[in-house]
C-alpha atoms as a PDB file:
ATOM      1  CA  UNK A   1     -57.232 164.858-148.268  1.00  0.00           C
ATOM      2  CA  UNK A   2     -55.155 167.975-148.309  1.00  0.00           C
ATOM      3  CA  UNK A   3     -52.513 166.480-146.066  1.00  0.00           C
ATOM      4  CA  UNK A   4     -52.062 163.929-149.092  1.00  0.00           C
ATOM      5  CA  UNK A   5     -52.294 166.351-151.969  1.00  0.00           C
ATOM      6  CA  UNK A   6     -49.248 168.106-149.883  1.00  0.00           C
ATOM      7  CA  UNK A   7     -47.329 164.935-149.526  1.00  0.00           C
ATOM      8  CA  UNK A   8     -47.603 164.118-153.289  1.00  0.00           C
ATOM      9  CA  UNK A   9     -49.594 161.035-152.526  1.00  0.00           C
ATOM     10  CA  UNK A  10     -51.226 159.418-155.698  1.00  0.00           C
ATOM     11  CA  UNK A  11     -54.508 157.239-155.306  1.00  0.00           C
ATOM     12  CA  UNK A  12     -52.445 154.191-154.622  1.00  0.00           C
ATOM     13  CA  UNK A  13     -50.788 155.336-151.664  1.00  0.00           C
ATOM     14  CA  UNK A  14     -53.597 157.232-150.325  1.00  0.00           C
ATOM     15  CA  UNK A  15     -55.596 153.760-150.582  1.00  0.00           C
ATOM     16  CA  UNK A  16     -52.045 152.089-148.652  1.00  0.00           C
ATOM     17  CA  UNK A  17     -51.695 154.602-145.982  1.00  0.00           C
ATOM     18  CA  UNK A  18     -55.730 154.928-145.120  1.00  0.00           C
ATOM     19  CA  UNK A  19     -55.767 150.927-144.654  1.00  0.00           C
ATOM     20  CA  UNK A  20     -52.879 150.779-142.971  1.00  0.00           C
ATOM     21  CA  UNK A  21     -54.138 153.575-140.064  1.00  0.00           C
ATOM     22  CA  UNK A  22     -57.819 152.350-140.363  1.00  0.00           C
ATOM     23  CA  UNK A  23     -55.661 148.411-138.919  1.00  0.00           C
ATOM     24  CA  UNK A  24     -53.998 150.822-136.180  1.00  0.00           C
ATOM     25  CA  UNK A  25     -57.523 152.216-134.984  1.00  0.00           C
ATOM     26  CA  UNK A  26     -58.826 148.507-135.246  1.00  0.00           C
ATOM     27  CA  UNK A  27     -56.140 146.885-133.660  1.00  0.00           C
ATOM     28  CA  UNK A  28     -56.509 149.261-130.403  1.00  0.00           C
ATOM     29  CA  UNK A  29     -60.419 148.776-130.434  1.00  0.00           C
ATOM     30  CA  UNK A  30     -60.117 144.880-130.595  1.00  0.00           C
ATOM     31  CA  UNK A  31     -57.120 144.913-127.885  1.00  0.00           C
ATOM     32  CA  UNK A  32     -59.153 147.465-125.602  1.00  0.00           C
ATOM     33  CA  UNK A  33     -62.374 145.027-126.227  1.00  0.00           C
ATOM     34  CA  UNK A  34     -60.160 141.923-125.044  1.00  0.00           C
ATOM     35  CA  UNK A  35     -58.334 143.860-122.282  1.00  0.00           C
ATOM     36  CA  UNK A  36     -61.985 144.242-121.085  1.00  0.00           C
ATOM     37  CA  UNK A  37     -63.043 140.629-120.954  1.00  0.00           C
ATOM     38  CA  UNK A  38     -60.211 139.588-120.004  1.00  0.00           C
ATOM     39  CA  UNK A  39     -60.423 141.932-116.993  1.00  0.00           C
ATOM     40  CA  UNK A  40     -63.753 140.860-116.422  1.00  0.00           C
ATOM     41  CA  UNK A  41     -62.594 137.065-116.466  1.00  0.00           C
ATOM     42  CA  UNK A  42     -59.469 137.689-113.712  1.00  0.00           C
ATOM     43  CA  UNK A  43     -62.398 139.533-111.313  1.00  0.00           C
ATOM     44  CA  UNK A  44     -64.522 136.594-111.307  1.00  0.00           C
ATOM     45  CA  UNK A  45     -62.169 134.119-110.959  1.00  0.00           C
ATOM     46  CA  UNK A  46     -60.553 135.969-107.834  1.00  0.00           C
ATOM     47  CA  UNK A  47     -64.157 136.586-106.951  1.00  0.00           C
ATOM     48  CA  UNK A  48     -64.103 132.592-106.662  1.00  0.00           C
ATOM     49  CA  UNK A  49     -60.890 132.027-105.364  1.00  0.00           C
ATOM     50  CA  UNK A  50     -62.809 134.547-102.195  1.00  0.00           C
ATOM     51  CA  UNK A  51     -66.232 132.912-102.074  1.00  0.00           C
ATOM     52  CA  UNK A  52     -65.735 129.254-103.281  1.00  0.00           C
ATOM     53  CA  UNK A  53     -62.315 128.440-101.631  1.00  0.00           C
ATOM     54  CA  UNK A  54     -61.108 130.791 -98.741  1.00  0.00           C
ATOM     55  CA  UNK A  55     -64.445 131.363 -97.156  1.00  0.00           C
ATOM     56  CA  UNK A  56     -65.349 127.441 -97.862  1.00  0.00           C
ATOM     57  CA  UNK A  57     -62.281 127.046 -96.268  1.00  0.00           C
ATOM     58  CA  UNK A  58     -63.484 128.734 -93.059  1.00  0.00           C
ATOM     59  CA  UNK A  59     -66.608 126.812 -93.083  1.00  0.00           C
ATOM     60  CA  UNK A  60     -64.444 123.471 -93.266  1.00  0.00           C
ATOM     61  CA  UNK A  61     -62.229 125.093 -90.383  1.00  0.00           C
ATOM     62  CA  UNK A  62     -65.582 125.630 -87.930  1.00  0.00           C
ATOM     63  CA  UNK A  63     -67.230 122.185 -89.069  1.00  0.00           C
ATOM     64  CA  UNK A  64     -64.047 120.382 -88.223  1.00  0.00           C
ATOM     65  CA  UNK A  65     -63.803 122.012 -85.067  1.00  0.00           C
ATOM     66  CA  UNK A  66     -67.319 121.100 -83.868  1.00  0.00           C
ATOM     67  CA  UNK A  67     -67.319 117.540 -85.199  1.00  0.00           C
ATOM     68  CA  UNK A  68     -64.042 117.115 -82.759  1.00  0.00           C
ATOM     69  CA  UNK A  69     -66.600 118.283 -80.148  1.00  0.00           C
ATOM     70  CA  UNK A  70     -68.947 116.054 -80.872  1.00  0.00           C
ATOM     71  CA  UNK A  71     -65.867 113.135 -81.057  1.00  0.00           C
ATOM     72  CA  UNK A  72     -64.891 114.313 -77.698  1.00  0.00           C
ATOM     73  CA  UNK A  73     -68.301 114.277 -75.669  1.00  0.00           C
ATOM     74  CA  UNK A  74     -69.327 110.649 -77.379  1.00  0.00           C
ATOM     75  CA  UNK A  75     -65.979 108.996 -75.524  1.00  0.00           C
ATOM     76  CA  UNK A  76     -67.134 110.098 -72.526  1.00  0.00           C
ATOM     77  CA  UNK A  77     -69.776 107.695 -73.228  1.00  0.00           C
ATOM     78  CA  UNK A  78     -72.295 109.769 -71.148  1.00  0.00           C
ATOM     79  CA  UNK A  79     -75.691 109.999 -72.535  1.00  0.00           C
ATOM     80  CA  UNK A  80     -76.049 113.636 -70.770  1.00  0.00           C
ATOM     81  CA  UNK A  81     -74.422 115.001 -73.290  1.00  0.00           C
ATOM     82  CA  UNK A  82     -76.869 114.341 -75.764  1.00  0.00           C
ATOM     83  CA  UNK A  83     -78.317 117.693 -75.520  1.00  0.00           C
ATOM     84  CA  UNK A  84     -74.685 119.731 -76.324  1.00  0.00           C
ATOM     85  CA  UNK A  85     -74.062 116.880 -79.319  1.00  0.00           C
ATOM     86  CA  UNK A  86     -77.461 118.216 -80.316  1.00  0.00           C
ATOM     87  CA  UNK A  87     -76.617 121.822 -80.017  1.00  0.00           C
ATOM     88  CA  UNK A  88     -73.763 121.817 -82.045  1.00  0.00           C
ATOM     89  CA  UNK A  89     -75.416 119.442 -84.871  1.00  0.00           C
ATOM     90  CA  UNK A  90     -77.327 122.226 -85.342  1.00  0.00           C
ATOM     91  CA  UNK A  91     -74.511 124.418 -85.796  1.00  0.00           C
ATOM     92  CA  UNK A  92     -73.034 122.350 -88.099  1.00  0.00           C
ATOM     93  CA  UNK A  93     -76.454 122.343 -89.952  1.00  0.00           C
ATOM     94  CA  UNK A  94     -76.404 126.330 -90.190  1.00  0.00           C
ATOM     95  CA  UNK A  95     -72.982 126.118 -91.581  1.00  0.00           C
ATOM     96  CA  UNK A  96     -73.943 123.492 -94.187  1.00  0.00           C
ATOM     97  CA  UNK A  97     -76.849 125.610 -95.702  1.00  0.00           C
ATOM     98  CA  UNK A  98     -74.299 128.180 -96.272  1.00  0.00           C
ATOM     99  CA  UNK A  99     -71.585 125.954 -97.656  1.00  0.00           C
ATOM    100  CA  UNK A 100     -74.307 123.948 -99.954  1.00  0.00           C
ATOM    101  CA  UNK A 101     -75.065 127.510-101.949  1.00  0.00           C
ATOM    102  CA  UNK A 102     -71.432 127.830-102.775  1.00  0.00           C
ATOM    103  CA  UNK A 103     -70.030 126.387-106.396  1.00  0.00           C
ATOM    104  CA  UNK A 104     -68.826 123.044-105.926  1.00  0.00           C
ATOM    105  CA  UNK A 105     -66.946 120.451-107.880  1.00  0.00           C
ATOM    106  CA  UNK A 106     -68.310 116.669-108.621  1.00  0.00           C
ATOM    107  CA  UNK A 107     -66.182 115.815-106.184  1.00  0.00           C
ATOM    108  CA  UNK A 108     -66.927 117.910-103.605  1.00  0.00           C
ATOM    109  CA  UNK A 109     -70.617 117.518-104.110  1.00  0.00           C
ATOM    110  CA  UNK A 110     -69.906 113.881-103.083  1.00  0.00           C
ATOM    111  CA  UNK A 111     -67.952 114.254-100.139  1.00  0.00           C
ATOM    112  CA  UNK A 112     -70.051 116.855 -99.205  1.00  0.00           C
ATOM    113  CA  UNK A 113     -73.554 114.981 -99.455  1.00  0.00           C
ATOM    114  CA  UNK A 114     -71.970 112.109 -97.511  1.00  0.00           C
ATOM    115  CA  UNK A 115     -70.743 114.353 -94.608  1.00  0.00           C
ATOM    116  CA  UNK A 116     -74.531 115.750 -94.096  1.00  0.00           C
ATOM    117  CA  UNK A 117     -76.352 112.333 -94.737  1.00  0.00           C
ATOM    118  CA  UNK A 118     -73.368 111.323 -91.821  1.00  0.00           C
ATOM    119  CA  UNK A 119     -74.707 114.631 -90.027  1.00  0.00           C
ATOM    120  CA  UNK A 120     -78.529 113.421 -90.348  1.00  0.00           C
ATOM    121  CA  UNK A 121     -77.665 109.780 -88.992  1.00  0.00           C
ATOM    122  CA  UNK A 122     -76.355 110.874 -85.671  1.00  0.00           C
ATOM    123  CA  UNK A 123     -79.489 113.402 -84.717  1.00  0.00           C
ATOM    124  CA  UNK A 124     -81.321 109.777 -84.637  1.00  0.00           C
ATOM    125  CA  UNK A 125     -82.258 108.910 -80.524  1.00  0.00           C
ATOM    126  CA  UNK A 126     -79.243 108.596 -78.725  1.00  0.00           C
ATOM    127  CA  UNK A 127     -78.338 105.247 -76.930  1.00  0.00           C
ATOM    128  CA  UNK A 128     -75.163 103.790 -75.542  1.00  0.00           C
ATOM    129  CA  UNK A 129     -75.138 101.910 -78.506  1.00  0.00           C
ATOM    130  CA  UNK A 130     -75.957 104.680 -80.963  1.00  0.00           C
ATOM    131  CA  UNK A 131     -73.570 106.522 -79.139  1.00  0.00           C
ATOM    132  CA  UNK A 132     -70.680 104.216 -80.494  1.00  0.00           C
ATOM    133  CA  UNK A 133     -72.147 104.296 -83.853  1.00  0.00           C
ATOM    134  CA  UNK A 134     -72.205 108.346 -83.891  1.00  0.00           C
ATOM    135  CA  UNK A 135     -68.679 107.901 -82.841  1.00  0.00           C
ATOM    136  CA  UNK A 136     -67.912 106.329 -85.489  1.00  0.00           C
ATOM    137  CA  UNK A 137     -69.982 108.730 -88.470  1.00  0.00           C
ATOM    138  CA  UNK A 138     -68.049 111.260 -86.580  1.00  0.00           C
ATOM    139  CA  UNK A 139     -64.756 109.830 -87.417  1.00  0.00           C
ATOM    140  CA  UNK A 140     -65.502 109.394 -91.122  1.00  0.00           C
ATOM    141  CA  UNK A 141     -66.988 112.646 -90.551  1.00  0.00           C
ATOM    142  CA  UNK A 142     -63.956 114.378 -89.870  1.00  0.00           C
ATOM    143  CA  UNK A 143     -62.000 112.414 -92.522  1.00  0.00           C
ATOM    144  CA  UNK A 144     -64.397 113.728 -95.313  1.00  0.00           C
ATOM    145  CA  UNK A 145     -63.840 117.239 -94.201  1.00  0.00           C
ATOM    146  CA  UNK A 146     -59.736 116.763 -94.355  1.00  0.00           C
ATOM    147  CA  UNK A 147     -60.598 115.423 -98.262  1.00  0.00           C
ATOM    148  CA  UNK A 148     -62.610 118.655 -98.690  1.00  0.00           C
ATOM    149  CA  UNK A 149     -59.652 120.484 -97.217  1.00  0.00           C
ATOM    150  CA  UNK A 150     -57.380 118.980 -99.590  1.00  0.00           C
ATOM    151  CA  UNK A 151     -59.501 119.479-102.542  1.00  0.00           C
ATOM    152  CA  UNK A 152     -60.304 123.130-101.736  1.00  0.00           C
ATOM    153  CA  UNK A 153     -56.666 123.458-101.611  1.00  0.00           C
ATOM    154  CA  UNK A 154     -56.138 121.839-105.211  1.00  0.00           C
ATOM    155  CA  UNK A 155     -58.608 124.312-106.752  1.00  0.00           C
ATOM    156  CA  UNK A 156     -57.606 127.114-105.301  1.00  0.00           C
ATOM    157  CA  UNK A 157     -54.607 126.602-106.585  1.00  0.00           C
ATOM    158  CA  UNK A 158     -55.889 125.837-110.212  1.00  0.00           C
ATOM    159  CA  UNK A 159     -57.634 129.263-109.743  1.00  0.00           C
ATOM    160  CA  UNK A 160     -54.645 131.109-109.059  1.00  0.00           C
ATOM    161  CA  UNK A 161     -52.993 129.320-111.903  1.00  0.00           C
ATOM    162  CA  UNK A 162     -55.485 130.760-114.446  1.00  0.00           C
ATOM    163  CA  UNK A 163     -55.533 134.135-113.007  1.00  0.00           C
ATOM    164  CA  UNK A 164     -51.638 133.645-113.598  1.00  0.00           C
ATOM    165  CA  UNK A 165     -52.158 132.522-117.343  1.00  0.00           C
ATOM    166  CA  UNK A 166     -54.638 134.916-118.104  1.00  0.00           C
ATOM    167  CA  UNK A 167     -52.064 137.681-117.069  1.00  0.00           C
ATOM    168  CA  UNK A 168     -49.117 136.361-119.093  1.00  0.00           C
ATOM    169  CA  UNK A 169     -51.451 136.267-122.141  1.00  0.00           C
ATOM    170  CA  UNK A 170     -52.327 139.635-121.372  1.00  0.00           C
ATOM    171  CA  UNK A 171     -48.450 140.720-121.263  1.00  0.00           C
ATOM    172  CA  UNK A 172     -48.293 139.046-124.444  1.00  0.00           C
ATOM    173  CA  UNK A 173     -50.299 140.240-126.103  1.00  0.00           C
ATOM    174  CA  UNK A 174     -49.227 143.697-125.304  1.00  0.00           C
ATOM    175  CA  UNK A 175     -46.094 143.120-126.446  1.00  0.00           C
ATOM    176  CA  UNK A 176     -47.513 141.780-129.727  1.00  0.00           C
ATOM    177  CA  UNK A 177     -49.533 144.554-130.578  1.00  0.00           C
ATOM    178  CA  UNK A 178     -46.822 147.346-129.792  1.00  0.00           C
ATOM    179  CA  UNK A 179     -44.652 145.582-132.639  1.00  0.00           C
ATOM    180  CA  UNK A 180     -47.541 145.709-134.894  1.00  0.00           C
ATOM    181  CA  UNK A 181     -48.065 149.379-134.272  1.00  0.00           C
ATOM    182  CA  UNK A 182     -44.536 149.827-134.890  1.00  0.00           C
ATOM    183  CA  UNK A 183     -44.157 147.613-137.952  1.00  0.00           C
ATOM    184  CA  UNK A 184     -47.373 149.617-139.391  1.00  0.00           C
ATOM    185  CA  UNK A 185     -45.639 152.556-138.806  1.00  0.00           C
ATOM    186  CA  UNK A 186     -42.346 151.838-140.427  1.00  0.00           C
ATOM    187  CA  UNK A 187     -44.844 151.237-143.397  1.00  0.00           C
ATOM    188  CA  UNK A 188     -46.656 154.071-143.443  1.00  0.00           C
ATOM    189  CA  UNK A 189     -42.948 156.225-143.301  1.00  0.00           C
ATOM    190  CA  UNK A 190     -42.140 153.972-146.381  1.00  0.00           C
ATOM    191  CA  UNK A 191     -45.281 154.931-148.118  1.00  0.00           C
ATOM    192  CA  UNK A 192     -44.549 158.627-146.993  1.00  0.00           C
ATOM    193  CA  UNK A 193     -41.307 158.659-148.251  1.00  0.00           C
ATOM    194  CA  UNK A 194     -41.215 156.949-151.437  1.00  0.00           C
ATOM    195  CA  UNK A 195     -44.358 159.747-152.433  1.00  0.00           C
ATOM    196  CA  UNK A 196     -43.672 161.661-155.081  1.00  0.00           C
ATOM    197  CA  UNK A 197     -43.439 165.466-154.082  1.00  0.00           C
ATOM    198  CA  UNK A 198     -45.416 167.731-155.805  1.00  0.00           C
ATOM    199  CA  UNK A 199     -43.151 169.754-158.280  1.00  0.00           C
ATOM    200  CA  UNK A 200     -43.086 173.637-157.680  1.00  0.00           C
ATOM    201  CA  UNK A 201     -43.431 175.864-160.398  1.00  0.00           C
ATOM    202  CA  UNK A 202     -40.454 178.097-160.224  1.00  0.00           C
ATOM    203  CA  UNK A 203     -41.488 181.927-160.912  1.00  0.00           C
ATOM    204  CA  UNK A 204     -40.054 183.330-164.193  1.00  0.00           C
ATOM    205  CA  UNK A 205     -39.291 187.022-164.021  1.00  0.00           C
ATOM    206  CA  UNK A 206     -40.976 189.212-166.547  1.00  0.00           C
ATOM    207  CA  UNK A 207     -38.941 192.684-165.593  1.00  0.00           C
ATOM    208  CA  UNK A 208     -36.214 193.212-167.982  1.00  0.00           C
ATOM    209  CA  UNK A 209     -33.442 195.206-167.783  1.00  0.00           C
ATOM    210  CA  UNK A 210     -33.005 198.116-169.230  1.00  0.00           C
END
């Protein structure tokens, strides 16, 4: 209040000036507050692009590998090799529990419940004719998991494009509130300048001169 009484500032521009740094302090607060969400948003959405895609992506990786196992001991047509394609069903198993408790799209779901029901029909008794028919589930099999390749591709690329747009808005909103600090500013110069100073009482001197 002082600082005003020095500055010759009547009610009107102490009302001006008080608003106009009390939308400064508020401006800050609400772009800190944002700048915290939106901080909060880009770590869990890289936190997915980790989990959901590149690890998924491993998990598609080892699945595809031991489904071309699987291909490559039923053309041998040898029913001795039950017990491996066994073996490595059950690897593929262990991996599908862990993929299953990741966050998947409709799609995904879909491919992903017909490569395991797939899975489940060729752990059925082995015969040379079953064999032919795993053959074949393992064939779509691998298909489906190039389609879940693809897709894990498409979203982690949607992913990074939101990280992306949530950084530009970010910049932008930067920018935005540096020229509203500075246009707040300018006013509160105005306001400063156009006060009226406080008039000062010259000193009259009572000695005379003889």
């Amino acid at each position: 209040m002082m600082l005003f009484k020095k500055l010759g500032f009547n009610a009107q521009n102490k009302i001006k000036t008080t608003t106009l740094v009390f939308s400064v302090l508020c401006l800050i607060l609400l772009t800190n507050l944002q700048e915290r969400m939106m901080i909060k948003r880009v770590n869990e959405t890289v936190t997915s692009i980790y989990e959901d895609r590149v690890v998924v992506g491993n998990y598609i990786l080892l699945l595809s590998y031991h489904v071309e196992e699987i291909i490559h001991h039923l053309q041998s047509n040898d029913l001795s090799v039950t017990k491996d394609v066994k073996t490595i069903l059950d690897q593929i198993d262990s991996i599908n529990i862990k993929y299953d408790k990741t966050y998947l799209t409709e799609i995904e779901k879909d491919n992903f419940t017909r490569f395991t029901s797939l899975i489940t029909e060729m752990k059925k008794p082995t015969t040379t004719l079953k064999n032919q028919e795993a053959l074949q589930q393992s064939v779509e099999a691998l298909q489906i998991l190039k389609k879940l390749s693809s897709i894990q591709v498409d979203e982690g690329k949607n992913k990074l494009d939101e990280v992306l747009s949530m950084t530009n808005t970010r910049s932008i909103l930067s920018y935005l509130e540096i020229v509203i600090i500075i246009i707040i500013s300018i006013l509160i110069q105005k306001i400063v300048l156009s006060a009226k100073p406080l008039a000062v009482k010259k000193q009259t001197n009572d000695h005379h001169l003889n």
